[in-house]
C-alpha atoms as a PDB file:
ATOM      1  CA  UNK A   1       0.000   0.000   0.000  1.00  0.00           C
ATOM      2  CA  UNK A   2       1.650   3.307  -0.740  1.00  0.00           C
ATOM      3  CA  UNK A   3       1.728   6.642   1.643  1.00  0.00           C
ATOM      4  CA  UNK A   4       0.237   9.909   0.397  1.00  0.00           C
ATOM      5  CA  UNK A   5       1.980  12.649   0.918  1.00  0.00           C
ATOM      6  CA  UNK A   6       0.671  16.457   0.550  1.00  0.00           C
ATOM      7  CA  UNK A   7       2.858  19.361  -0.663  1.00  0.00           C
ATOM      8  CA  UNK A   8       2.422  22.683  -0.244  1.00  0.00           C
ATOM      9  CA  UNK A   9       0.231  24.153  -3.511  1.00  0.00           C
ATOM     10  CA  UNK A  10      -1.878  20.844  -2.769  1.00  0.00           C
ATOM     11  CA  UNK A  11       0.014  18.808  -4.553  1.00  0.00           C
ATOM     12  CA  UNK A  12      -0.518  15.036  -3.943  1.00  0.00           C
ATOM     13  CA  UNK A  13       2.405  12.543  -4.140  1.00  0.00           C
ATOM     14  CA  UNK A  14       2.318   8.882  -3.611  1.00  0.00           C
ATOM     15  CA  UNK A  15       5.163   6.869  -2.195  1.00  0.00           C
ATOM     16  CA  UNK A  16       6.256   3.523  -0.454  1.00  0.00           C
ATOM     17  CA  UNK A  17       9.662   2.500   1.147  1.00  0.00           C
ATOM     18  CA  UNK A  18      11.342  -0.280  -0.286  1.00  0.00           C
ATOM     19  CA  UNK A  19      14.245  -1.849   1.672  1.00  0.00           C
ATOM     20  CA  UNK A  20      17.079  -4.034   0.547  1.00  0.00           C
ATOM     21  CA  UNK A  21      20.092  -5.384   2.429  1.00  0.00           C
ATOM     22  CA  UNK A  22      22.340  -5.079  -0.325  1.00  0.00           C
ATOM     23  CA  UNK A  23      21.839  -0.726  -0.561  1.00  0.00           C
ATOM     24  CA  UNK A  24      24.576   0.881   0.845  1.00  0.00           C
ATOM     25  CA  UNK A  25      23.830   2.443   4.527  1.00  0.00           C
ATOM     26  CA  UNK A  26      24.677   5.633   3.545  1.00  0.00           C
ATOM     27  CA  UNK A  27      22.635   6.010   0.369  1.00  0.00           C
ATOM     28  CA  UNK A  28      19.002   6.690   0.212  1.00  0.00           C
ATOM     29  CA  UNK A  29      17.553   6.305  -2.959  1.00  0.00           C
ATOM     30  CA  UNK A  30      14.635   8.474  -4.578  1.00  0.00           C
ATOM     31  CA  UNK A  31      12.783   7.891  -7.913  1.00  0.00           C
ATOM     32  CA  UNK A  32      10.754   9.958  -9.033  1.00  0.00           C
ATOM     33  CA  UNK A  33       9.610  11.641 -12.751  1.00  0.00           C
ATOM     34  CA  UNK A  34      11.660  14.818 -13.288  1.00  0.00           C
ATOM     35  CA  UNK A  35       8.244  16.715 -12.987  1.00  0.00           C
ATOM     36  CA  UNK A  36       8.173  16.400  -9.443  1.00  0.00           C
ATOM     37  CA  UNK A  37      12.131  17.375  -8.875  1.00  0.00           C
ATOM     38  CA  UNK A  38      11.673  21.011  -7.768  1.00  0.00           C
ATOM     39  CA  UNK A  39       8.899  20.515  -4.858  1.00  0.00           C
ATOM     40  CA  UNK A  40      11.281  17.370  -3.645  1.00  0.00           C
ATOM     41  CA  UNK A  41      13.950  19.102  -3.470  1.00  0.00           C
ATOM     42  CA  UNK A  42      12.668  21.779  -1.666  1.00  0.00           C
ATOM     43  CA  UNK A  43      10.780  19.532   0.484  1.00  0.00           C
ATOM     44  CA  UNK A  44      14.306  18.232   1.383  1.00  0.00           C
ATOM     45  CA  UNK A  45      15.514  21.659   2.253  1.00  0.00           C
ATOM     46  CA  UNK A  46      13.213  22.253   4.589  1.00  0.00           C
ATOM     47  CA  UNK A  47      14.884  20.369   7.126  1.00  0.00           C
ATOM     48  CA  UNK A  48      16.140  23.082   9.522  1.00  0.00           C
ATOM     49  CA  UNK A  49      12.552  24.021  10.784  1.00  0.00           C
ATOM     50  CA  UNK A  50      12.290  23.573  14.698  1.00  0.00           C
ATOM     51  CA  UNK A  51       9.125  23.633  16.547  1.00  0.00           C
ATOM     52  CA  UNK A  52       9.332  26.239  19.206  1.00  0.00           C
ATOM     53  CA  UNK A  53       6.071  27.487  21.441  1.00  0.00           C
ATOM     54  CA  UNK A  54       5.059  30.933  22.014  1.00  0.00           C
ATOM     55  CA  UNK A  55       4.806  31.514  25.781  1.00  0.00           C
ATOM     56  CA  UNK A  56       2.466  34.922  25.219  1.00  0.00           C
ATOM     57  CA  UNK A  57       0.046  32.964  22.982  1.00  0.00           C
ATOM     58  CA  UNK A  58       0.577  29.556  24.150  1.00  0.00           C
ATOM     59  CA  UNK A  59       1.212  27.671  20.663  1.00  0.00           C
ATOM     60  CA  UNK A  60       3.491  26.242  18.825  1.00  0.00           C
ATOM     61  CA  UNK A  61       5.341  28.299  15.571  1.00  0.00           C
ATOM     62  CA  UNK A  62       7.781  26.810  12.620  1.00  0.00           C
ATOM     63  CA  UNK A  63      11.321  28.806  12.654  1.00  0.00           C
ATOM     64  CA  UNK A  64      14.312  28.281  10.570  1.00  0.00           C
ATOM     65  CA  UNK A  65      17.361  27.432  12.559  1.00  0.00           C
ATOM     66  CA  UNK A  66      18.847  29.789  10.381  1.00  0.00           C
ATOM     67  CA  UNK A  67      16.851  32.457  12.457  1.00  0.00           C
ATOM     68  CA  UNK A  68      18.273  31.466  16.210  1.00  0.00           C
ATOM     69  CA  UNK A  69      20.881  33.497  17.603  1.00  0.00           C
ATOM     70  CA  UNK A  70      21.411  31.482  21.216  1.00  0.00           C
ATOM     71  CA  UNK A  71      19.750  29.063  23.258  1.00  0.00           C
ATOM     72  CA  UNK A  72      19.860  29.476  26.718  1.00  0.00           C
ATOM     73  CA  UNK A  73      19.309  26.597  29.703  1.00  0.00           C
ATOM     74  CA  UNK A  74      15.549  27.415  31.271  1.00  0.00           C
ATOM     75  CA  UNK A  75      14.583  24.279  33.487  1.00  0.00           C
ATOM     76  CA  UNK A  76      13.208  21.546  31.428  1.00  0.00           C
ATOM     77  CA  UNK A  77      12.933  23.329  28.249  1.00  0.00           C
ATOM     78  CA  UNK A  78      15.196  25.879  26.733  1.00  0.00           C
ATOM     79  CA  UNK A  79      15.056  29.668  25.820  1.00  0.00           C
ATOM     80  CA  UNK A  80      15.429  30.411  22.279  1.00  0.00           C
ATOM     81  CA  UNK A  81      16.465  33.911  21.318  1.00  0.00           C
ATOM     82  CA  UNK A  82      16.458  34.842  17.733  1.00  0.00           C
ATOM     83  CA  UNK A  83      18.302  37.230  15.343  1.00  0.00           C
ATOM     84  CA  UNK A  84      15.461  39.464  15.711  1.00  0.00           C
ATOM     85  CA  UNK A  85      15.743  39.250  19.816  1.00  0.00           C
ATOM     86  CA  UNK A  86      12.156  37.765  20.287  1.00  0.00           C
ATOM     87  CA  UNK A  87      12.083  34.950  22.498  1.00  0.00           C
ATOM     88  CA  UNK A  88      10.673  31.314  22.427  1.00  0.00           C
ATOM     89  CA  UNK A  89      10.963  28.488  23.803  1.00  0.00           C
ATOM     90  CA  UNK A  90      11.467  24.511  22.779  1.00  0.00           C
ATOM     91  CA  UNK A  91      11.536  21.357  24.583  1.00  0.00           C
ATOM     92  CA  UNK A  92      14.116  19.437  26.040  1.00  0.00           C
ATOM     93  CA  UNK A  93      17.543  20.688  28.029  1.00  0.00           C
ATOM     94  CA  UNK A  94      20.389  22.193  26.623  1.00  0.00           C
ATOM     95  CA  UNK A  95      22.065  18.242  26.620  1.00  0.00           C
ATOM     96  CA  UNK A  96      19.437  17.055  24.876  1.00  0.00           C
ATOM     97  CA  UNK A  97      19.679  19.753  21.869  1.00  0.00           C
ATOM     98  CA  UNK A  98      23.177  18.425  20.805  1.00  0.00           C
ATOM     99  CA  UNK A  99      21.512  17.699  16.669  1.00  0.00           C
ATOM    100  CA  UNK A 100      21.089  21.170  16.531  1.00  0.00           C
ATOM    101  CA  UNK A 101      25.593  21.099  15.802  1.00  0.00           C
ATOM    102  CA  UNK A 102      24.121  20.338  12.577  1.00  0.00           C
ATOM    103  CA  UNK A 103      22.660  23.417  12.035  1.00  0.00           C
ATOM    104  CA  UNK A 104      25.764  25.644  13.455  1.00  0.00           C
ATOM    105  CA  UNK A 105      24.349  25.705  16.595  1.00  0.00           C
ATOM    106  CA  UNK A 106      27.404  25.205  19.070  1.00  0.00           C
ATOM    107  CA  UNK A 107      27.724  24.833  22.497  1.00  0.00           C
ATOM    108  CA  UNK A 108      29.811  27.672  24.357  1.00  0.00           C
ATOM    109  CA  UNK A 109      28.929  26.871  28.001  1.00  0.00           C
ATOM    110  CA  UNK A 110      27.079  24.766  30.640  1.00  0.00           C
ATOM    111  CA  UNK A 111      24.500  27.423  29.725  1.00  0.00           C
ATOM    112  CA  UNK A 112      24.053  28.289  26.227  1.00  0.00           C
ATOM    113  CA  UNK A 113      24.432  27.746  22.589  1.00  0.00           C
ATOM    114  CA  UNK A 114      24.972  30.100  20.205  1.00  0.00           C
ATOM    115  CA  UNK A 115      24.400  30.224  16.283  1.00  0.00           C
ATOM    116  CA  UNK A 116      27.969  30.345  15.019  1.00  0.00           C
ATOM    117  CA  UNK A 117      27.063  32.043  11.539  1.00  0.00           C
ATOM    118  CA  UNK A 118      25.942  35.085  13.577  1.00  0.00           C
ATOM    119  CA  UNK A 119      29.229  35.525  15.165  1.00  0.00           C
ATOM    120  CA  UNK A 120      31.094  38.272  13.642  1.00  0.00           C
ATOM    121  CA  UNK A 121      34.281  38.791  16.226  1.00  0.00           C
ATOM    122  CA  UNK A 122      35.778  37.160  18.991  1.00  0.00           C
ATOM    123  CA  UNK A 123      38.733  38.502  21.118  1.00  0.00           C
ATOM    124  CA  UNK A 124      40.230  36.879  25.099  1.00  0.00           C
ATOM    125  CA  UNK A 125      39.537  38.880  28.167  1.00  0.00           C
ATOM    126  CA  UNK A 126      41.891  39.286  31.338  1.00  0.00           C
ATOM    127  CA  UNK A 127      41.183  35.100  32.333  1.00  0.00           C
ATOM    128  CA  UNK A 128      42.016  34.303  28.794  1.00  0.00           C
ATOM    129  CA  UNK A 129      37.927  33.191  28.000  1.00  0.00           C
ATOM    130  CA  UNK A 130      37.404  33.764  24.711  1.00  0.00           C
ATOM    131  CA  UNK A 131      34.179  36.518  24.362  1.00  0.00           C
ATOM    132  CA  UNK A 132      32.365  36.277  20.541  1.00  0.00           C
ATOM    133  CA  UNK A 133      30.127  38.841  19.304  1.00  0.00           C
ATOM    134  CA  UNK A 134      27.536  38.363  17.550  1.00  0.00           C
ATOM    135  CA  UNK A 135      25.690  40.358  14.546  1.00  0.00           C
ATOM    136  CA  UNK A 136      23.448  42.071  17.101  1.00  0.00           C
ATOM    137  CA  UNK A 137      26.637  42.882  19.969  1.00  0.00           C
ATOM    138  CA  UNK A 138      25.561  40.779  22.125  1.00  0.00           C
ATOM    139  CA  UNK A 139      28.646  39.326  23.524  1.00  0.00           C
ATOM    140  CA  UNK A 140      28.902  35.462  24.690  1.00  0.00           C
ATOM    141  CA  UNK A 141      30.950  33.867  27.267  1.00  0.00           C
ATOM    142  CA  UNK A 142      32.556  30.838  26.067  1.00  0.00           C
ATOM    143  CA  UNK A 143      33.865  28.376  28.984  1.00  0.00           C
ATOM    144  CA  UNK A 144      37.050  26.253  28.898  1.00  0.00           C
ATOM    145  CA  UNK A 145      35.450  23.209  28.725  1.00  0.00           C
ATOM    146  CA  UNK A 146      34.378  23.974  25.048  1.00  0.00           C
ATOM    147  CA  UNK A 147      36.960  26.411  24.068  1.00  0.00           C
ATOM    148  CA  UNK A 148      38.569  23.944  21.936  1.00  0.00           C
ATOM    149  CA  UNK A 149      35.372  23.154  19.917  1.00  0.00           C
ATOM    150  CA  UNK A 150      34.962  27.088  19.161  1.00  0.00           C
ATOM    151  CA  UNK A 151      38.794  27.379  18.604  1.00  0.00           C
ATOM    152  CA  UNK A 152      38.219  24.945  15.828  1.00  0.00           C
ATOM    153  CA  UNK A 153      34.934  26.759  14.143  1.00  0.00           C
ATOM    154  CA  UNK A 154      36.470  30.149  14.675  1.00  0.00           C
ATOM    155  CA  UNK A 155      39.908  28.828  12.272  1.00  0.00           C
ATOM    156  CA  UNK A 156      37.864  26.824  10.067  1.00  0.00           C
ATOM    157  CA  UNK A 157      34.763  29.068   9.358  1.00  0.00           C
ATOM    158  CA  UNK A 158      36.009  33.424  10.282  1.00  0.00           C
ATOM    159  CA  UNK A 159      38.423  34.630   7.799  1.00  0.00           C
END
């Protein structure tokens, strides 16, 4: 029996999953008639869209990762702030957030994470911490612990 599944513009799309010992791990597979290449593709894109509630209206909005500039620790779920400094919230601890690397999103303390393509600067204070700026000022502690980790992003991804 195949799956429907419903693109944006109401488009309708059948599918099924078809699993074989012999493909590669790595490799998924899709076939599909050229026609229906762009809204895949861009289905596929979409994958940097986190779920993150509204505490003033009480419900939950879609926001690109893309649009996060830290996450702070906030009991059992976690304070969002975006580029745009309003705030939102999304479940789970800070330790439990640790996918979110893939989307630049980097750990700098016991505390926070910070979106590492909004950091525009970084320099050491007196205790040799390293401080990074962001695109908005706001200036982020990073702790020893994961110095080495931002060390490595700052050489591999600031000119």
């Amino acid at each position: 029996m195949d799956d429907i599944l419903i693109l944006q513009g109401g488009a309708i799309l059948k599918y099924k999953f078809i699993f074989n010992m012999k493909q590669n791990e790595d490799l998924v597979e899709i076939i599909t008639h050229p026609k229906n290449e762009k809204q895949l593709k861009g289905l596929l894109n979409k994958n940097d869209i986190l779920f993150l509630m509204d505490s003033r209206r009480n419900k939950y909005v879609n926001i690109s990762a893309q649009k996060i500039e830290s996450i702070s620790a906030f009991t059992h779920v976690s304070k969002v702030k975006l580029i745009d400094e309003k705030v939102y919230f999304i479940k789970g601890r800070l330790k439990d957030l640790g996918h979110l690397k893939s989307y630049n999103l980097l750990r700098i303390n016991n505390s926070q994470m910070i979106n590492f393509q909004e950091v525009v600067e970084y320099h050491l204070d007196k205790g040799s911490r390293i401080i990074v700026t962001c695109k908005s000022r706001n200036e982020y502690v990073v702790s020893r612990h994961y110095a080495k980790e931002i060390k490595e992003a700052i050489i591999c991804g600031m000119n």
